[in-house]
N, C-alpha and C. Protein backbone atom coordinates (compact mmCIF):
# COMPACT_ATOMS: atom_id res chain seq x y z
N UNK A 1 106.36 95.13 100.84
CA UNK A 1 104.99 95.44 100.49
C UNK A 1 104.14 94.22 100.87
N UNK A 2 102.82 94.81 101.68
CA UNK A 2 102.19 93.27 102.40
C UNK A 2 101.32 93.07 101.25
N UNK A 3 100.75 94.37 100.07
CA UNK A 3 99.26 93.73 100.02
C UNK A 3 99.77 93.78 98.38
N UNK A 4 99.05 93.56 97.27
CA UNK A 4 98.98 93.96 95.74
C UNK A 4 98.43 94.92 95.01
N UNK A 5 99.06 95.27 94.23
CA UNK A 5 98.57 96.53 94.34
C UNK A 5 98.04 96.92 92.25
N UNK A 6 97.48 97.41 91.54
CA UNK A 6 97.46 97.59 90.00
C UNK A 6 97.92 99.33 90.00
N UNK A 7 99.02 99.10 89.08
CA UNK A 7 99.23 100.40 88.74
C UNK A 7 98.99 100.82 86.76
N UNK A 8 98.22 101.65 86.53
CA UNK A 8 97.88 101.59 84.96
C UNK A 8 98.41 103.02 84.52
N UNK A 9 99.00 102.86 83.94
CA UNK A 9 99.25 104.66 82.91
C UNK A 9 98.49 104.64 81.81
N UNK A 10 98.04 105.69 81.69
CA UNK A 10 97.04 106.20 80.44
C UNK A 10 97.25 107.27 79.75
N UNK A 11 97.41 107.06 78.27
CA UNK A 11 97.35 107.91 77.37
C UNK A 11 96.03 108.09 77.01
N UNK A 12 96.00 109.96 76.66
CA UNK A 12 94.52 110.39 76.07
C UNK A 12 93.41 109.51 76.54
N UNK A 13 93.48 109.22 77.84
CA UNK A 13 92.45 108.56 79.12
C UNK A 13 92.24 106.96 78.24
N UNK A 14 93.31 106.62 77.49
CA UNK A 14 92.87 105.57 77.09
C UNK A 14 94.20 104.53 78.33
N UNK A 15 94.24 102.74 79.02
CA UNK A 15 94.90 102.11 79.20
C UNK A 15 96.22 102.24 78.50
N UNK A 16 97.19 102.69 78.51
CA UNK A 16 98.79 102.39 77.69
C UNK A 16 99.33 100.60 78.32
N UNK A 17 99.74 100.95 79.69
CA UNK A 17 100.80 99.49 80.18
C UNK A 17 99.64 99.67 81.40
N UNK A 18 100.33 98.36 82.39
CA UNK A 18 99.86 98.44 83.61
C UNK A 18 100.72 97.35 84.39
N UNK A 19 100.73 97.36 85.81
CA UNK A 19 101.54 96.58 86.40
C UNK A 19 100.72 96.04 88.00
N UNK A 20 100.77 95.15 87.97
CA UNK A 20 100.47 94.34 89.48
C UNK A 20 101.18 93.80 90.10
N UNK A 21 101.52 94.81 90.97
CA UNK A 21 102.52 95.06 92.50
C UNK A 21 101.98 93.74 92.91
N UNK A 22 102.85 92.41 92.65
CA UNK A 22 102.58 91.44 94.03
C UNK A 22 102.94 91.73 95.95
N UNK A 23 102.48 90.86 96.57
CA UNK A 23 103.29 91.25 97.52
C UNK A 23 104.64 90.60 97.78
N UNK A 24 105.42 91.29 98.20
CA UNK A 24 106.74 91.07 98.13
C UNK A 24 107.65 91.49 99.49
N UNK A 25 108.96 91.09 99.72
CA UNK A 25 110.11 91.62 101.01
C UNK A 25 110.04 93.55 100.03
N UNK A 26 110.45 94.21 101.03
CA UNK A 26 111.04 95.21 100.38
C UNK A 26 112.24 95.86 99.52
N UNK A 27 112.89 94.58 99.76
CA UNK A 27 114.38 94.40 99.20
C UNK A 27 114.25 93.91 97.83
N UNK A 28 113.08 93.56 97.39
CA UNK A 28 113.23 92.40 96.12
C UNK A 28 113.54 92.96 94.94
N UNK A 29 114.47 92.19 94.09
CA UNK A 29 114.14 92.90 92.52
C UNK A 29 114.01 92.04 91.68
N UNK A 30 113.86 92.67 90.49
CA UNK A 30 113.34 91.29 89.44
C UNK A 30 114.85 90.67 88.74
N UNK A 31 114.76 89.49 88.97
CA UNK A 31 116.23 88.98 88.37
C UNK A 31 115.48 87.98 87.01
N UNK A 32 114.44 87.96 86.92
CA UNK A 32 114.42 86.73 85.72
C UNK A 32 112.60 87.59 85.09
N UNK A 33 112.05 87.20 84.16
CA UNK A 33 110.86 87.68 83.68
C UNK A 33 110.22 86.62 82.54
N UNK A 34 109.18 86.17 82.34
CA UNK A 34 108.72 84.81 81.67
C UNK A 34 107.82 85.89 80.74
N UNK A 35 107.46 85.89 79.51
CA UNK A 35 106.66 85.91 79.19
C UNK A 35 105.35 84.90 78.59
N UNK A 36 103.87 84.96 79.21
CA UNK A 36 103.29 84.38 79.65
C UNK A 36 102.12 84.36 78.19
N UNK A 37 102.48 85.19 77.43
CA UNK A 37 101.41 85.54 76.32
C UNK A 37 100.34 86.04 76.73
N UNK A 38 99.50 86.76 75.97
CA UNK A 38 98.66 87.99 75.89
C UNK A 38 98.92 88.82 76.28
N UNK A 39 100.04 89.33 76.31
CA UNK A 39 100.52 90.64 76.60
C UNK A 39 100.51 90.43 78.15
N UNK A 40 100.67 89.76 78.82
CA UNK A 40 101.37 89.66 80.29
C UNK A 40 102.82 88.90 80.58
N UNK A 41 103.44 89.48 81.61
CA UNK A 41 105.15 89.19 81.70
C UNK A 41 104.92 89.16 83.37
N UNK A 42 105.48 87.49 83.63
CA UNK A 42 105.58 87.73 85.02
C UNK A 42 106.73 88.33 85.45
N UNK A 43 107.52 88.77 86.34
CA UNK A 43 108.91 88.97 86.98
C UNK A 43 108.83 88.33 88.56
N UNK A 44 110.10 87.59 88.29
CA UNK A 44 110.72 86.73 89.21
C UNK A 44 111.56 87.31 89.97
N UNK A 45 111.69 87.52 91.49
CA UNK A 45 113.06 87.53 92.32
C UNK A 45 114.49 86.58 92.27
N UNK A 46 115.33 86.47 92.90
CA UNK A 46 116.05 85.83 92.71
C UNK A 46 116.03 84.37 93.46
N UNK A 47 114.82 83.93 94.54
CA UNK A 47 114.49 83.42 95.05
C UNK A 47 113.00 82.48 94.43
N UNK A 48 113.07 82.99 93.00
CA UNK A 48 111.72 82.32 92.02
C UNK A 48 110.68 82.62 92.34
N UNK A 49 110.28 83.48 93.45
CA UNK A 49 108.85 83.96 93.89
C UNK A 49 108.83 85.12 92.86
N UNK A 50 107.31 85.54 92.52
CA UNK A 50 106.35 86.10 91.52
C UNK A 50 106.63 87.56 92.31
N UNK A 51 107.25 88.46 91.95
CA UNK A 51 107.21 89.81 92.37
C UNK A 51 106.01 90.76 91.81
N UNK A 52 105.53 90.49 90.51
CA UNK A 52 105.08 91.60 89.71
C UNK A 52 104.27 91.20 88.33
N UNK A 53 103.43 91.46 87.62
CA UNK A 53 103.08 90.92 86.44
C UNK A 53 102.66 92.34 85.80
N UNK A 54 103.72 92.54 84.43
CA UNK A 54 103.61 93.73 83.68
C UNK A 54 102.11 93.21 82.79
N UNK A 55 101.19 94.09 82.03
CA UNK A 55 100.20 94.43 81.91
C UNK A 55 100.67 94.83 80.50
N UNK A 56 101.37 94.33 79.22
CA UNK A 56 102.09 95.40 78.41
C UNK A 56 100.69 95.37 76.94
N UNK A 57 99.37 95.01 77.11
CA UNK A 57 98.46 95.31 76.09
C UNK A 57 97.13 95.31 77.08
N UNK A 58 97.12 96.19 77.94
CA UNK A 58 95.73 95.74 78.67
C UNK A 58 94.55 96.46 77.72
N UNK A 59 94.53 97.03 76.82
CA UNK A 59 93.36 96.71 75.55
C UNK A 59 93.06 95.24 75.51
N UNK A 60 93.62 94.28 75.44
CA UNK A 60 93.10 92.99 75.04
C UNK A 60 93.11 91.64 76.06
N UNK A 61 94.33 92.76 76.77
CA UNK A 61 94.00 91.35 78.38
C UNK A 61 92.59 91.33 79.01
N UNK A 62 92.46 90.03 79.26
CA UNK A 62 90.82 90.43 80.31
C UNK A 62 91.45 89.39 81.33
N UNK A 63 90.07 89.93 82.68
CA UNK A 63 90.81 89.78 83.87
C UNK A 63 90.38 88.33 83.57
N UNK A 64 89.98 87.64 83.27
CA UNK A 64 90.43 85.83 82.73
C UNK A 64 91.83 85.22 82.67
N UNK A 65 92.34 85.90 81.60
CA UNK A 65 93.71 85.66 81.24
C UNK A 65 94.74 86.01 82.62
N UNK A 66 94.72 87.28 83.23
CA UNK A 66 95.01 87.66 84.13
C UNK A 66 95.22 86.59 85.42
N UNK A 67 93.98 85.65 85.42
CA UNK A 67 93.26 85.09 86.61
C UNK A 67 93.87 84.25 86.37
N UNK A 68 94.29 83.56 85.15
CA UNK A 68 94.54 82.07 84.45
C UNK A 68 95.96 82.09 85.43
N UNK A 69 97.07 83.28 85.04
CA UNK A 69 98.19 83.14 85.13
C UNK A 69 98.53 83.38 86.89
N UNK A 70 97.52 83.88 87.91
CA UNK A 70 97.54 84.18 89.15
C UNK A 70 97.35 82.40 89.88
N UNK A 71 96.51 81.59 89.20
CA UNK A 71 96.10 80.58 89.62
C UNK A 71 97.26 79.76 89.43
N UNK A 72 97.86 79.67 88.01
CA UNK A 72 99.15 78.94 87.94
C UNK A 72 100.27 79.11 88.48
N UNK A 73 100.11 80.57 89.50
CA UNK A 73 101.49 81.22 90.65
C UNK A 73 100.94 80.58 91.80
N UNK A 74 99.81 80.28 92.10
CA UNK A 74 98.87 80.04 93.24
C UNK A 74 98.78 81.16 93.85
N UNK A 75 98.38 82.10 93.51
CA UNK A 75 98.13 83.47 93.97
C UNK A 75 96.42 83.64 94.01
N UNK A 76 95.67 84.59 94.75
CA UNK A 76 94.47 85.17 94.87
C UNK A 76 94.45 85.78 93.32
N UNK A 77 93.24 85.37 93.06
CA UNK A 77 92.62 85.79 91.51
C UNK A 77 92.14 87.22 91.91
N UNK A 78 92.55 87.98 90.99
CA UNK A 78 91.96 89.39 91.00
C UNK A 78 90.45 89.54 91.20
N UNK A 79 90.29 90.33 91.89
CA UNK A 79 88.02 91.05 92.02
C UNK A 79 88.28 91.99 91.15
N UNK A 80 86.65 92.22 90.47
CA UNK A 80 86.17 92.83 89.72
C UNK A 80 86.72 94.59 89.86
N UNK A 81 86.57 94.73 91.18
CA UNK A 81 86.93 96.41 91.99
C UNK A 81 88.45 96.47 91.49
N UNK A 82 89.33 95.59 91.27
CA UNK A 82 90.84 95.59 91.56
C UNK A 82 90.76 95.77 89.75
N UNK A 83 90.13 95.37 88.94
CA UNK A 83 90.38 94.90 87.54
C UNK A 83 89.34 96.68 86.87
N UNK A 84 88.67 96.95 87.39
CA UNK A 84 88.15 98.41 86.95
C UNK A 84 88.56 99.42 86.17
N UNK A 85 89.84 99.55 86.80
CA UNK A 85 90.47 101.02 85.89
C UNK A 85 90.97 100.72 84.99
N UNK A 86 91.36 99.04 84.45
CA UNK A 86 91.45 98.50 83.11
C UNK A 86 90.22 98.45 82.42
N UNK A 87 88.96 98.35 82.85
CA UNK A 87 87.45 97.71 82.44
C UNK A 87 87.17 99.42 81.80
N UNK A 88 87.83 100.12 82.47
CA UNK A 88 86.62 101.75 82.48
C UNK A 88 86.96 101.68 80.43
């Protein structure tokens, strides 16, 4: 996968979980997982690169916290358009 991607499930149109597809080989899986507090969990390959960041209270995550933990991967901070279908 070249690009990143947010995937959100919703109960009764409300946010439940959500997940941000890093980009990654296609082969990768998660061998290790940090939790990062506020309800975000990075997952690690077996090679220590950032595969994925679970979303497990996006009621209370804001894309701040989000941004905090992208900057400390050295990753591109999420845009406003990408952070939406959590915001709606």
């Amino acid at each position: 996968m070249k690009q990143r991607y947010l995937e959100v499930t919703f109960r009764k149109g409300k946010p439940l979980a959500a997940y941000l597809y890093l980009p990654r080989p296609s082969q990768a899986k998660v061998a290790r997982t940090a939790d990062v507090g506020n309800g975000l969990i990075v997952d690690f390959d077996v090679s220590e690169a950032a595969i994925g960041i679970e979303i497990t209270a996006p009621s209370i995550v804001t894309i701040g916290q989000l941004n905090a933990v992208l900057d400390s991967l050295g990753l591109a901070r999420v845009e406003e358009v990408e952070w939406a279908p959590l915001a709606a």
